[in-house]
N, C-alpha and C. Protein backbone atom coordinates (compact mmCIF):
# COMPACT_ATOMS: atom_id res chain seq x y z
N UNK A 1 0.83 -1.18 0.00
CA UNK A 1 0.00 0.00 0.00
C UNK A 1 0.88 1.25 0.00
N UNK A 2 0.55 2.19 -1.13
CA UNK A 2 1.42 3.08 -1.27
C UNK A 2 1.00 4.32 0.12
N UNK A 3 -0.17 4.44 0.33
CA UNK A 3 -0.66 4.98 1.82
C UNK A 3 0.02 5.17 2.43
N UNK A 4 1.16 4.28 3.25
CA UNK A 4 1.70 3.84 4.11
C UNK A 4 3.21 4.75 3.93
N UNK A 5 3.26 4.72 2.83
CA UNK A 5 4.83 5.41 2.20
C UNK A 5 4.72 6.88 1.99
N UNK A 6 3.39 7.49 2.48
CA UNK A 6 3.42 9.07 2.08
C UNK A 6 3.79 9.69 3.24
N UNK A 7 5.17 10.18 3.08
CA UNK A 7 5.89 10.46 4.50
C UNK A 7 5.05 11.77 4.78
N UNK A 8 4.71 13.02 4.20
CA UNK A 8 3.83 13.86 4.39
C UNK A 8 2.30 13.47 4.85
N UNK A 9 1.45 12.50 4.85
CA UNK A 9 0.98 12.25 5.95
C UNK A 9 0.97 11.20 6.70
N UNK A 10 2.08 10.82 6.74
CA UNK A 10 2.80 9.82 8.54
C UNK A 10 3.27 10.82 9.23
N UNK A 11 4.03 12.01 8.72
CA UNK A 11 5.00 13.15 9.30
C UNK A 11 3.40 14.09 9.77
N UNK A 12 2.24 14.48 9.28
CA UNK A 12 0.85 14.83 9.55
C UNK A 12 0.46 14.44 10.66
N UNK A 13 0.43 12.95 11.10
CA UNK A 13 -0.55 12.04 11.37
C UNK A 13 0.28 11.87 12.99
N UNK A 14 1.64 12.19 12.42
CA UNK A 14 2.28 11.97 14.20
C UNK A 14 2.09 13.08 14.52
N UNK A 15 2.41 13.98 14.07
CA UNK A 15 2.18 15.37 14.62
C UNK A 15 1.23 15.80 15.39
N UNK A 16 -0.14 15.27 15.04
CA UNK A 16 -1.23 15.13 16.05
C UNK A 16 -1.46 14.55 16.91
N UNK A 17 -0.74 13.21 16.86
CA UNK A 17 -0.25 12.54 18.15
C UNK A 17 0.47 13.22 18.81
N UNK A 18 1.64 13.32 19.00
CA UNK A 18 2.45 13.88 19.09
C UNK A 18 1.58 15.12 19.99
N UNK A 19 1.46 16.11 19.26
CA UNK A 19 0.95 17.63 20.02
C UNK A 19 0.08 16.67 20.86
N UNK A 20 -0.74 16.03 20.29
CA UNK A 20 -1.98 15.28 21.62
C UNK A 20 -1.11 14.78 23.19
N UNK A 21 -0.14 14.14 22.63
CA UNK A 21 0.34 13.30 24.05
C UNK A 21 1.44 14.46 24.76
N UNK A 22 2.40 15.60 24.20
CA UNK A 22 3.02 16.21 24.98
C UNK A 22 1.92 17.62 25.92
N UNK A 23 0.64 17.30 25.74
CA UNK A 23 -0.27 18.11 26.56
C UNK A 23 -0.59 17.58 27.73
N UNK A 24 -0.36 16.46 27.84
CA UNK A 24 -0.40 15.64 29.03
C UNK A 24 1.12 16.65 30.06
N UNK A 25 1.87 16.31 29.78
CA UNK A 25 3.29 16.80 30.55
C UNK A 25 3.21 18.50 30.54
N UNK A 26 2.94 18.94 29.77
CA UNK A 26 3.12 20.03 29.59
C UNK A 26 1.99 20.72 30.77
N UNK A 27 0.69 20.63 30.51
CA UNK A 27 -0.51 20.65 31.84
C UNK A 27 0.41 20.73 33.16
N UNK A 28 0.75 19.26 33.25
CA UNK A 28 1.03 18.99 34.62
C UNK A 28 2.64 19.79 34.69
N UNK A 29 3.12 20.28 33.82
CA UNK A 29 4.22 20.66 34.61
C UNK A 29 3.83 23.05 34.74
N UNK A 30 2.64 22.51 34.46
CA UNK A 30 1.93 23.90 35.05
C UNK A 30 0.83 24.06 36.06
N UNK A 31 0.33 22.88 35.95
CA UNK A 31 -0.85 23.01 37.16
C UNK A 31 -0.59 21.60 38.31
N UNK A 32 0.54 20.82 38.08
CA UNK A 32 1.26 19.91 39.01
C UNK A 32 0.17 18.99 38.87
N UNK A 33 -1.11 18.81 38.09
CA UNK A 33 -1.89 17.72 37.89
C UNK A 33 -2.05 17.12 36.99
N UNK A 34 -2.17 15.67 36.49
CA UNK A 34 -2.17 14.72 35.71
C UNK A 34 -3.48 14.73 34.96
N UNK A 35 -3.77 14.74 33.87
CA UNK A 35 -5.23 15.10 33.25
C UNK A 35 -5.00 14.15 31.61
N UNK A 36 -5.43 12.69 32.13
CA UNK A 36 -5.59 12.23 30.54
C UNK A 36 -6.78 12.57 29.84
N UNK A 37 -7.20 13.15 30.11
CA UNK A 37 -8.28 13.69 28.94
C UNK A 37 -8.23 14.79 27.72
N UNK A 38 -6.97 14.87 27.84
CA UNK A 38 -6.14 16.08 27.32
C UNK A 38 -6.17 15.41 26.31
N UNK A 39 -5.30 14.16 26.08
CA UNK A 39 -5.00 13.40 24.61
C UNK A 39 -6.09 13.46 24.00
N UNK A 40 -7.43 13.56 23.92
CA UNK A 40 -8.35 13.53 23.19
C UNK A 40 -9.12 14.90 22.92
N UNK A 41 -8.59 16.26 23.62
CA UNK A 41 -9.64 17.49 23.57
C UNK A 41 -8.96 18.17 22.71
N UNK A 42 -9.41 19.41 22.30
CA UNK A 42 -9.58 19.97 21.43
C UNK A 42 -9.24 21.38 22.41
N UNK A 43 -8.39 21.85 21.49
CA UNK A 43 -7.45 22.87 22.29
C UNK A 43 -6.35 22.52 22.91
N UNK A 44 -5.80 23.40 24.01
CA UNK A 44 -4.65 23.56 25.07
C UNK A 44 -3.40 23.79 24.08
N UNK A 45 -2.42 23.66 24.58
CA UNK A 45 -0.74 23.77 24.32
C UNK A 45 -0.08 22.28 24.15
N UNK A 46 0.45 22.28 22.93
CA UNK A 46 0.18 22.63 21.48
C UNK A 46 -0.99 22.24 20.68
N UNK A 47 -1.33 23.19 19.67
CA UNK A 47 -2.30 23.20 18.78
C UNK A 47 -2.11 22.21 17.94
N UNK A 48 -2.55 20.82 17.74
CA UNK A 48 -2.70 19.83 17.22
C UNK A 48 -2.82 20.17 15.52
N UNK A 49 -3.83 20.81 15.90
CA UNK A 49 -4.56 21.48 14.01
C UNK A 49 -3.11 21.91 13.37
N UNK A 50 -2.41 22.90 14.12
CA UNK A 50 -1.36 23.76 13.86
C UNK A 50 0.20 22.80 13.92
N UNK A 51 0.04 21.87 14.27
CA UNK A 51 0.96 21.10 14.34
C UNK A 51 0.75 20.14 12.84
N UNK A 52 0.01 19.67 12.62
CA UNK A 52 -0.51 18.65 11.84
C UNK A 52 -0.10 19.48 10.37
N UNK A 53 -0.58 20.51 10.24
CA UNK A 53 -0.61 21.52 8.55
C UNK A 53 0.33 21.97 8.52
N UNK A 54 1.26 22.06 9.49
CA UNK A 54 2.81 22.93 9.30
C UNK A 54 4.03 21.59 9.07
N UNK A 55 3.34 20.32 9.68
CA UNK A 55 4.80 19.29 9.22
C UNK A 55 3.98 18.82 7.84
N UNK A 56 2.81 19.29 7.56
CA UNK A 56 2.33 18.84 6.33
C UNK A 56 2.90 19.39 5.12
N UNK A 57 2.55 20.95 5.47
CA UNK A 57 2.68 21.87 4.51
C UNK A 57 4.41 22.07 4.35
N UNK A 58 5.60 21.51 5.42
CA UNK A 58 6.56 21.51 5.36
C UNK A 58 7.12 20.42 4.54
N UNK A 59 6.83 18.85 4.73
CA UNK A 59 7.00 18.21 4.23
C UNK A 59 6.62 17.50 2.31
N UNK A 60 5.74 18.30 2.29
CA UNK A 60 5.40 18.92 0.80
C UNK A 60 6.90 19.74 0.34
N UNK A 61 6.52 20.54 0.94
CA UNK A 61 7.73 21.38 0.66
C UNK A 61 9.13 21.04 0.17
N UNK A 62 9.57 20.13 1.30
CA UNK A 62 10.89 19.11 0.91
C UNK A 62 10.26 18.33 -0.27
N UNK A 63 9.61 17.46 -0.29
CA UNK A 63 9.06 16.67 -1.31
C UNK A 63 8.69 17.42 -2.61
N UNK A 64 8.52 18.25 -2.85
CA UNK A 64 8.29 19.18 -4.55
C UNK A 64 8.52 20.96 -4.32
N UNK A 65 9.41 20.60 -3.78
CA UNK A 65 10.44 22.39 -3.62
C UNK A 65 9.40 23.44 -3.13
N UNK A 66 9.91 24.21 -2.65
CA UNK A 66 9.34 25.71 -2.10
C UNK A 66 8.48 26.71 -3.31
N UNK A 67 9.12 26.20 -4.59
CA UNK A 67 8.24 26.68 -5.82
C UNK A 67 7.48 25.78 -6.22
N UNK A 68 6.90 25.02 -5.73
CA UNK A 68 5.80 24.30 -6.58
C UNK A 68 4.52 24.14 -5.85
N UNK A 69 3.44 24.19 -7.44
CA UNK A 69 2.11 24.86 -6.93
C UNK A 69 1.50 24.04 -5.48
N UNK A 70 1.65 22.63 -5.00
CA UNK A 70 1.62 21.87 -4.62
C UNK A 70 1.97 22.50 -2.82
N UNK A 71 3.19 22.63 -3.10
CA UNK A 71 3.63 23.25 -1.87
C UNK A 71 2.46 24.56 -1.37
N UNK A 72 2.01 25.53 -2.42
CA UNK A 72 1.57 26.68 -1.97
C UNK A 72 0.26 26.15 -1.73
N UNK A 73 -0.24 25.20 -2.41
CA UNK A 73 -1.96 25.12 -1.58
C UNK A 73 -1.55 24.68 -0.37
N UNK A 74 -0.69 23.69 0.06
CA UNK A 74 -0.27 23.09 1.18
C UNK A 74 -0.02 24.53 2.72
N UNK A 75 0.62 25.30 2.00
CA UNK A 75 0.86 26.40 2.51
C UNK A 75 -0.28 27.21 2.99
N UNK A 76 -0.77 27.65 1.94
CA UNK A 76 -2.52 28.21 2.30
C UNK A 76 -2.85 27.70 3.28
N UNK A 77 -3.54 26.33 2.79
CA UNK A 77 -4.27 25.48 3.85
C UNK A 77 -3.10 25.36 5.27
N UNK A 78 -2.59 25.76 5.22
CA UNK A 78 -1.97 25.19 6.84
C UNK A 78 -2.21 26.96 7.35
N UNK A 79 -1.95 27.71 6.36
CA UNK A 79 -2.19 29.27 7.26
C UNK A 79 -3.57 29.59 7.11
N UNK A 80 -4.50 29.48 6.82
CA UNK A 80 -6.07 29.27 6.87
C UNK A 80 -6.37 28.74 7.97
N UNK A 81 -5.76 27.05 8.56
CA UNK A 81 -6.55 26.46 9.53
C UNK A 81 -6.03 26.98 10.67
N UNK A 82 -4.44 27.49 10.63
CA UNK A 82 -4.11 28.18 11.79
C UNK A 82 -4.88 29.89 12.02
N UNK A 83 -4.99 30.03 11.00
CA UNK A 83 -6.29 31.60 11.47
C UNK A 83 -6.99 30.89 12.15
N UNK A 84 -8.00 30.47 11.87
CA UNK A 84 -9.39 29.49 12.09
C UNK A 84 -9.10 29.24 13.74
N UNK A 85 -7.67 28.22 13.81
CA UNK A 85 -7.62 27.92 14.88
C UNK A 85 -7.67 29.12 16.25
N UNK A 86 -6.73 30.10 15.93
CA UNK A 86 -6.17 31.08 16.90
C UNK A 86 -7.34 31.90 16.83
N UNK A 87 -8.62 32.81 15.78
CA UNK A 87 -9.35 33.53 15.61
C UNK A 87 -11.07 32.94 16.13
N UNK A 88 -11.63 32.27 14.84
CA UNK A 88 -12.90 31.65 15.29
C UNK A 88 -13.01 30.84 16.04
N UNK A 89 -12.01 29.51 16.32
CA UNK A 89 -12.41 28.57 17.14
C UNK A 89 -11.73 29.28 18.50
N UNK A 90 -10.76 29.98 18.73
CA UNK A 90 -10.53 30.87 20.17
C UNK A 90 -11.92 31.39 20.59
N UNK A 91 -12.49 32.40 20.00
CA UNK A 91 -13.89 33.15 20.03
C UNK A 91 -14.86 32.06 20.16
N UNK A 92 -15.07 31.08 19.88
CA UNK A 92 -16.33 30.04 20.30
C UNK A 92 -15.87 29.83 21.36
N UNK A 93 -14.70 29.25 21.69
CA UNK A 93 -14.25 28.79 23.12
C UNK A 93 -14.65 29.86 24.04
N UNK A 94 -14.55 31.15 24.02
CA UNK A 94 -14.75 32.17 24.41
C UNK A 94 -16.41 32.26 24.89
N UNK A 95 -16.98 31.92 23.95
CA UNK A 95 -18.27 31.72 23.68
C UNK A 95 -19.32 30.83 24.74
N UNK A 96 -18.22 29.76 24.55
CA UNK A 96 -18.64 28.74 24.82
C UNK A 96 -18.42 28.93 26.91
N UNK A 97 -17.47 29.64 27.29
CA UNK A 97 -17.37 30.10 28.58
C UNK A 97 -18.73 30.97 28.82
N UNK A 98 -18.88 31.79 28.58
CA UNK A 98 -20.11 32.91 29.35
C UNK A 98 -21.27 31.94 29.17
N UNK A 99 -21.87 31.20 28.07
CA UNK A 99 -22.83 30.40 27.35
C UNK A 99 -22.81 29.55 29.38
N UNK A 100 -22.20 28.69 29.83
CA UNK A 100 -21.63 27.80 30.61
C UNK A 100 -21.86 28.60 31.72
N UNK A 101 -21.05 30.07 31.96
CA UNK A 101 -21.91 30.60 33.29
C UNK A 101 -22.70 30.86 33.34
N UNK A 102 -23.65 31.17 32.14
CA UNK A 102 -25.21 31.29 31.89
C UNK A 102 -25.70 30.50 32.57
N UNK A 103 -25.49 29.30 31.76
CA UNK A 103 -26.64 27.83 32.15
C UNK A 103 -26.40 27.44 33.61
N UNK A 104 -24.98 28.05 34.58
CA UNK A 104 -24.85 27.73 35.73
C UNK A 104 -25.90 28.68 36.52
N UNK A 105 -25.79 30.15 36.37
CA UNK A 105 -26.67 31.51 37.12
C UNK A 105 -28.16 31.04 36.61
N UNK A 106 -28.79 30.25 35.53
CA UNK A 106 -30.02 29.88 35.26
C UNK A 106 -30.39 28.74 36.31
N UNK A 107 -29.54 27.83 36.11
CA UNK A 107 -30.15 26.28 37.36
C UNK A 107 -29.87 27.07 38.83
N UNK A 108 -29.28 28.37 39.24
CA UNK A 108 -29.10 28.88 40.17
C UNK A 108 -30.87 29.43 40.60
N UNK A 109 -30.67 29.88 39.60
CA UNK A 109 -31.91 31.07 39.25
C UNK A 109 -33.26 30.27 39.70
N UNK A 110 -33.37 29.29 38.75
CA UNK A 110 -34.48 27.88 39.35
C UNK A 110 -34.45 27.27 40.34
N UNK A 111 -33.77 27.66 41.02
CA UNK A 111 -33.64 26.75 42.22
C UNK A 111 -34.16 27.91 43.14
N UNK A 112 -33.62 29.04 43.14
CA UNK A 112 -34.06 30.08 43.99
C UNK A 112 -35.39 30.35 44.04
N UNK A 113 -35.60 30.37 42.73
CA UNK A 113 -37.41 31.00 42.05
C UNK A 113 -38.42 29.78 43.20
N UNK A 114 -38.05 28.77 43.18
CA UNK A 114 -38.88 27.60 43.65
C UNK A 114 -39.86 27.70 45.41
N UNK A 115 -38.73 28.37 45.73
CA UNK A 115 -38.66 29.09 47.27
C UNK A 115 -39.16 30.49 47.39
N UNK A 116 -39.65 31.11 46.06
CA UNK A 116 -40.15 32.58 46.47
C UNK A 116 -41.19 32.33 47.21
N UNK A 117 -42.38 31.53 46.80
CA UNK A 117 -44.13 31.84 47.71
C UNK A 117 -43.61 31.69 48.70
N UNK A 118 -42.81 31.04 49.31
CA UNK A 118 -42.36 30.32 50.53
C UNK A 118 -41.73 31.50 51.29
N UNK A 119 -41.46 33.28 50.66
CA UNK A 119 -40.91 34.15 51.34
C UNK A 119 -42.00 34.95 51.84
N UNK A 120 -41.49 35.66 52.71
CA UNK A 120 -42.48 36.81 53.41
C UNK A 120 -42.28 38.21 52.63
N UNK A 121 -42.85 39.36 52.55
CA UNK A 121 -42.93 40.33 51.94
C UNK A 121 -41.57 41.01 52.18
N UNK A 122 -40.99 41.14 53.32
CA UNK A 122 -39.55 41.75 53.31
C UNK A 122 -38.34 41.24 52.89
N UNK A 123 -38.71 40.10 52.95
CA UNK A 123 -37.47 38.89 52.02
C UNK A 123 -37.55 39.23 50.62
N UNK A 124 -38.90 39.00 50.02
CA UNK A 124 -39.16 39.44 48.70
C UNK A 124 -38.86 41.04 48.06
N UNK A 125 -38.61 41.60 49.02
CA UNK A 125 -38.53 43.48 48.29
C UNK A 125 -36.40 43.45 48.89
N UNK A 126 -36.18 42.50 49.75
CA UNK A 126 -35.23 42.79 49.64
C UNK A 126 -34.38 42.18 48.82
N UNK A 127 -34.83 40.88 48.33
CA UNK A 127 -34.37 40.16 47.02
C UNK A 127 -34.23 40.85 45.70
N UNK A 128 -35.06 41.48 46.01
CA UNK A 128 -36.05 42.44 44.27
C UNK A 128 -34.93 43.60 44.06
N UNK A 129 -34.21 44.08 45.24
CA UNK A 129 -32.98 44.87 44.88
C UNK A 129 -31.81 44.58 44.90
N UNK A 130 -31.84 43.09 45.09
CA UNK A 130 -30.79 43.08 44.47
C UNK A 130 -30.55 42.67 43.12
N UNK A 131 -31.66 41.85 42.93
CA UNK A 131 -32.26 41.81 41.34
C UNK A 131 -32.21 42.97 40.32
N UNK A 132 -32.10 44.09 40.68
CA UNK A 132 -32.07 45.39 39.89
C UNK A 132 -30.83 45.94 38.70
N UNK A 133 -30.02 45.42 39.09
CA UNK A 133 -28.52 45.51 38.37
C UNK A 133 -28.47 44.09 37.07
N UNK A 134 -27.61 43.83 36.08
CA UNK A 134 -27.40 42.74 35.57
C UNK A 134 -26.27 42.57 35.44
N UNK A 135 -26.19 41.50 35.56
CA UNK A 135 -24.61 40.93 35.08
C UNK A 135 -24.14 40.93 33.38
N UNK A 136 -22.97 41.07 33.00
CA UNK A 136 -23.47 40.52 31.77
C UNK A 136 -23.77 39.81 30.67
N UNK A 137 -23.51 38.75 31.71
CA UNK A 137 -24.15 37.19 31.23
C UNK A 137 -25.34 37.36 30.79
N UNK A 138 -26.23 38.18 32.07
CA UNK A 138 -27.50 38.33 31.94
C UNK A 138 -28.52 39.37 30.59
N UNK A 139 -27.20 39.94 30.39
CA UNK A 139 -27.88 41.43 29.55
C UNK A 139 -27.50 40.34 28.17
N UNK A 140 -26.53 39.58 27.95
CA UNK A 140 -26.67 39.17 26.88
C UNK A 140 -27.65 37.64 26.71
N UNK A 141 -27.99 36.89 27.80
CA UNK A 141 -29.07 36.24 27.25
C UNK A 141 -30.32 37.12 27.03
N UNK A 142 -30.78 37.99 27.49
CA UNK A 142 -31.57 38.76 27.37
C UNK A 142 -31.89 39.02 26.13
N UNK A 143 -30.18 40.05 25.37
CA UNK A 143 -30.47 40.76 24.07
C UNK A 143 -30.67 39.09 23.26
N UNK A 144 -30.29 38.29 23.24
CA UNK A 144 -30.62 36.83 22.30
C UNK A 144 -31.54 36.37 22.71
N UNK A 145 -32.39 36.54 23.92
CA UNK A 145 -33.87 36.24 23.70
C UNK A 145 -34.57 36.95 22.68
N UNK A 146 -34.04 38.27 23.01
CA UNK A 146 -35.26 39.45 21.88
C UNK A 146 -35.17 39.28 20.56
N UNK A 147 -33.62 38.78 19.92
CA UNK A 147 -33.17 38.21 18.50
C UNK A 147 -33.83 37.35 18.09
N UNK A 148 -34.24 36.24 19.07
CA UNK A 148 -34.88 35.01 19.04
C UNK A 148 -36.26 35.29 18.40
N UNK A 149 -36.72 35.70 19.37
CA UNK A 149 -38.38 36.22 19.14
C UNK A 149 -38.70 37.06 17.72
N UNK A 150 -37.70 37.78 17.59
CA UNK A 150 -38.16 38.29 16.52
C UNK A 150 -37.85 38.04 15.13
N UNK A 151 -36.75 37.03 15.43
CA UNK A 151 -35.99 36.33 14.18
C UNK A 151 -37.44 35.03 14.04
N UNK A 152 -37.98 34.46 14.78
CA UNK A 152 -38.74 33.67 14.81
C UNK A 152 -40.38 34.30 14.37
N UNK A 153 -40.69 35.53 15.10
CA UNK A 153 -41.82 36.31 14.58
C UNK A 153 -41.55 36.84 13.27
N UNK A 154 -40.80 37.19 12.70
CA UNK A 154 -40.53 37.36 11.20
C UNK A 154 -40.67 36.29 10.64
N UNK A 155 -39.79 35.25 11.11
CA UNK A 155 -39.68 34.31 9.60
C UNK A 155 -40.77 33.82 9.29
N UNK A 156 -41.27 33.46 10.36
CA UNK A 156 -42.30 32.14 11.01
C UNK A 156 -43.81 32.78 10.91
N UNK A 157 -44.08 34.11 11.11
CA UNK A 157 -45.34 34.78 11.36
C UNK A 157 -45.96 35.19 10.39
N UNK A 158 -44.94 35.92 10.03
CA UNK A 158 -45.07 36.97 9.09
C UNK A 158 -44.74 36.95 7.78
């Protein structure tokens, strides 16, 4: 199987190993804890994606010179997925944090709500101010409720 002989992706294919398994050591020689779940996630130090397209796009390179067209898509594509990596998928991760203290301050939120009848009138007015301010976790599920509704009353209604 000629598969087997394409040193550009064996030299690919470890690389993602590779970045996968030195996140293990690398973690622990910053937070002094052992975390195999690392080999399999998506993110941390080193960028797997970014590891994988640069011994790719390098090994092309050796294999049909620094001028050939071959090399430059190789090239592209490895500086494309590293945008991607460092830009949009940073910003979802990003995303994906406030999204997470949301859904934590919401099962907070339900749990509290459950116990209001159960308050007396001065418990309740003194709750109610502190309720007055938002966080802005809160101001932005808010503004994406109102997106919701009306992205949904347009399409759907109207």
């Amino acid at each position: 199987m000629e598969l087997f002989y394409n040193a550009p992706l064996i030299l690919s294919l470890f690389s993602i190993l590779f970045a996968q398994f030195i996140k293990v050591p690398i973690y622990f020689l910053v937070s002094k804890k052992i975390d195999w779940s690392l080999l399999t996630s998506t993110g941390g130090m080193p960028s797997s994606h970014s590891a994988a397209v640069t011994s790719l796009a390098t090994a092309v390179g050796f294999e049909t010179g620094l001028d050939s067209p071959t090399f430059a898509v190789a090239a592209m594509f490895a500086s494309i997925v590293m945008y991607d990596a460092s830009g949009v998928r940073y910003q979802a991760g990003q995303h994906a944090v406030i999204i997470n203290r949301m859904r934590n301050e919401l099962t907070l939120f339900f749990r509290e709500v459950k116990h209001w009848p159960e308050k007396d009138e001065k418990e309740k007015l003194e709750e109610l101010k502190t309720l007055l301010g938002h966080k802005p976790s809160e101001v932005f599920s808010g503004a994406f409720t109102g997106i919701l509704i009306a992205v949904v009353f347009y399409t759907l209604i109207l």
